[in-house]
Protein backbone atom coordinates (compact mmCIF):
# COMPACT_ATOMS: atom_id res chain seq x y z
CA UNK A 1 -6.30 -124.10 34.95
CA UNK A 2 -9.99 -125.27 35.06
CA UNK A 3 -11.88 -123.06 36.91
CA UNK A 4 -15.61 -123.96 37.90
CA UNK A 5 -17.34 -121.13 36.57
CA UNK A 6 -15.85 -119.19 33.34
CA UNK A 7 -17.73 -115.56 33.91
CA UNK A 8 -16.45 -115.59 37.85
CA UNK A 9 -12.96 -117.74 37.14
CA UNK A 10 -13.74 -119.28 40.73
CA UNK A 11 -13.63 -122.62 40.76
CA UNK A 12 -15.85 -125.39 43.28
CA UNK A 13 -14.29 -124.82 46.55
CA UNK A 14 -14.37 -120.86 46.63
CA UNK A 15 -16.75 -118.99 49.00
CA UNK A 16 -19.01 -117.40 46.11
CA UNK A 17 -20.44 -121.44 46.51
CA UNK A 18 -19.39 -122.54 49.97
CA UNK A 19 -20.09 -119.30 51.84
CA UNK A 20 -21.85 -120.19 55.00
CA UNK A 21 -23.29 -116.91 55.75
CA UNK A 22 -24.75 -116.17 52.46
CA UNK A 23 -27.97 -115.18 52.49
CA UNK A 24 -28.13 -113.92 56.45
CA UNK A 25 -29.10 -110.39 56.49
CA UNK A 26 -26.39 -107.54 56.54
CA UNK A 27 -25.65 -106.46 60.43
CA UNK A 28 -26.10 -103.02 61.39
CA UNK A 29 -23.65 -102.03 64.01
CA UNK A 30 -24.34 -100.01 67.64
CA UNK A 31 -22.11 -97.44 69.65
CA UNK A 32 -23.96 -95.63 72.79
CA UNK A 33 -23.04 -92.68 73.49
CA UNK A 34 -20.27 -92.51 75.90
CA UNK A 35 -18.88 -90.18 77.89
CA UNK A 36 -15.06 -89.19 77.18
CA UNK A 37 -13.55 -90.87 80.72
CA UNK A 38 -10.57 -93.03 81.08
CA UNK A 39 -9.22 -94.47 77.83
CA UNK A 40 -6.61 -97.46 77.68
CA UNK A 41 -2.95 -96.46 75.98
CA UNK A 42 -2.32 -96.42 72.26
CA UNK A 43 -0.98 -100.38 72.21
CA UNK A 44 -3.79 -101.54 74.48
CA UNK A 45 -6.51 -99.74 72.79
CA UNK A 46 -5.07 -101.79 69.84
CA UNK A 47 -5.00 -104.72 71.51
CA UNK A 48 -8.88 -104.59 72.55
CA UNK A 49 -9.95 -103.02 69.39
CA UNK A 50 -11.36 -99.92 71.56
CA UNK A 51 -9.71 -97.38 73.56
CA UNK A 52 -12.59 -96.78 76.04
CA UNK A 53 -13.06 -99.72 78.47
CA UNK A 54 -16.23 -99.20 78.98
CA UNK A 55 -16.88 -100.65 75.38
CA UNK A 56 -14.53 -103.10 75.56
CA UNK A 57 -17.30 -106.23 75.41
CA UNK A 58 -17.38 -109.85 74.88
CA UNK A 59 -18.81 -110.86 71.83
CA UNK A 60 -21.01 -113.81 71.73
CA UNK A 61 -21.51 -114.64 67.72
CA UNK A 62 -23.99 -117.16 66.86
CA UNK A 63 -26.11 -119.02 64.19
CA UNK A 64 -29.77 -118.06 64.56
CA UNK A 65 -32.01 -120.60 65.61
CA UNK A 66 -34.05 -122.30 63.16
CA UNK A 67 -31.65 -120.69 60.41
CA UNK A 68 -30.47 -123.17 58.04
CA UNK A 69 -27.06 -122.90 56.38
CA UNK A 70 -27.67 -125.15 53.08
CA UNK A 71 -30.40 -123.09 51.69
């Protein structure tokens, strides 16, 4: 095997060098308070990823503007 780096063992084409993200800050994540109302069943809660509807959002990821991936 030739790996690209000896300490890691990874070689060119693994994330530790090709990770797009690296360097973006770390997220911090958000849940309101909600009241305990109707909740989907056990395989649609799965499903969604939620069992309350009323958190059941669409998520609209994006790059930041001005943020550049090859730094």
């Amino acid at each position: 095997m030739n790996f690209g780096n000896s300490q890691t063992g990874c070689d060119k084409t693994s994330s530790q060098y090709n990770d797009p993200l690296r360097g973006m800050p770390v997220g911090m994540g958000y849940v309101p308070w909600q009241e305990w109302k109707h909740t989907y069943p056990v395989n649609e809660g799965l499903a969604n990823g939620t069992i309350f509807p009323c958190l059941n959002l669409p998520f609209y990821g994006c790059i930041p503007r001005g943020y550049n991936i090859m730094k």
